[in-house]
C-alpha atoms as a PDB file:
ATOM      1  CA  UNK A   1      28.246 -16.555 -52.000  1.00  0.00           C
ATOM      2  CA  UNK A   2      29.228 -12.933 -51.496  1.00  0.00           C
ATOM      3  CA  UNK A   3      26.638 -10.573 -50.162  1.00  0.00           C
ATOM      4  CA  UNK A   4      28.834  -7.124 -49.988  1.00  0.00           C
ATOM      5  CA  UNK A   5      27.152  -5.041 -53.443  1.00  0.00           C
ATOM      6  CA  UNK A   6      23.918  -3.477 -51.781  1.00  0.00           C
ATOM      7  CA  UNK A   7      21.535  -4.320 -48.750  1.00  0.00           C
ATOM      8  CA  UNK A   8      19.256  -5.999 -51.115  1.00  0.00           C
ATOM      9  CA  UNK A   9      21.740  -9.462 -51.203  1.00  0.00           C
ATOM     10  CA  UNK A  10      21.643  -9.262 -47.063  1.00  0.00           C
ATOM     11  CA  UNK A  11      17.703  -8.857 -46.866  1.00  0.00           C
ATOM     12  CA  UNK A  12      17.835 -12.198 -49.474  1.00  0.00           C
ATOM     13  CA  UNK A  13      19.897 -13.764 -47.400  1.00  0.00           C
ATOM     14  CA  UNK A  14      17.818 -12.766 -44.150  1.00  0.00           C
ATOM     15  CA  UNK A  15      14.958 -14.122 -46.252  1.00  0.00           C
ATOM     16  CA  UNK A  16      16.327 -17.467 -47.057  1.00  0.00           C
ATOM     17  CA  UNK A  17      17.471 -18.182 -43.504  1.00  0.00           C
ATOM     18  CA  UNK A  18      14.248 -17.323 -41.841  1.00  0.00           C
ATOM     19  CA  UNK A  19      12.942 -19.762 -44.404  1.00  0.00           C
ATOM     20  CA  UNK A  20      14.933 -21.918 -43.186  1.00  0.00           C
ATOM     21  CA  UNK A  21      14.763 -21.819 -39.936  1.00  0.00           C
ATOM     22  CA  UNK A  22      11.000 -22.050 -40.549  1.00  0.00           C
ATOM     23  CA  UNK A  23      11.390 -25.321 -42.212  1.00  0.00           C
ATOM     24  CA  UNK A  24      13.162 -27.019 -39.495  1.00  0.00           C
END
């Protein structure tokens, strides 16, 4: 997974860890 085109990839990303993390 390669999250280097624009910001909105990284604030995905942010999104699916905090997800995540909320999970656990």
């Amino acid at each position: 997974m390669v999250v280097e085109q624009s910001s909105r990839g990284e604030r995905a990303f942010d999104i699916y860890s905090r997800l995540l993390n909320e999970r656990i």
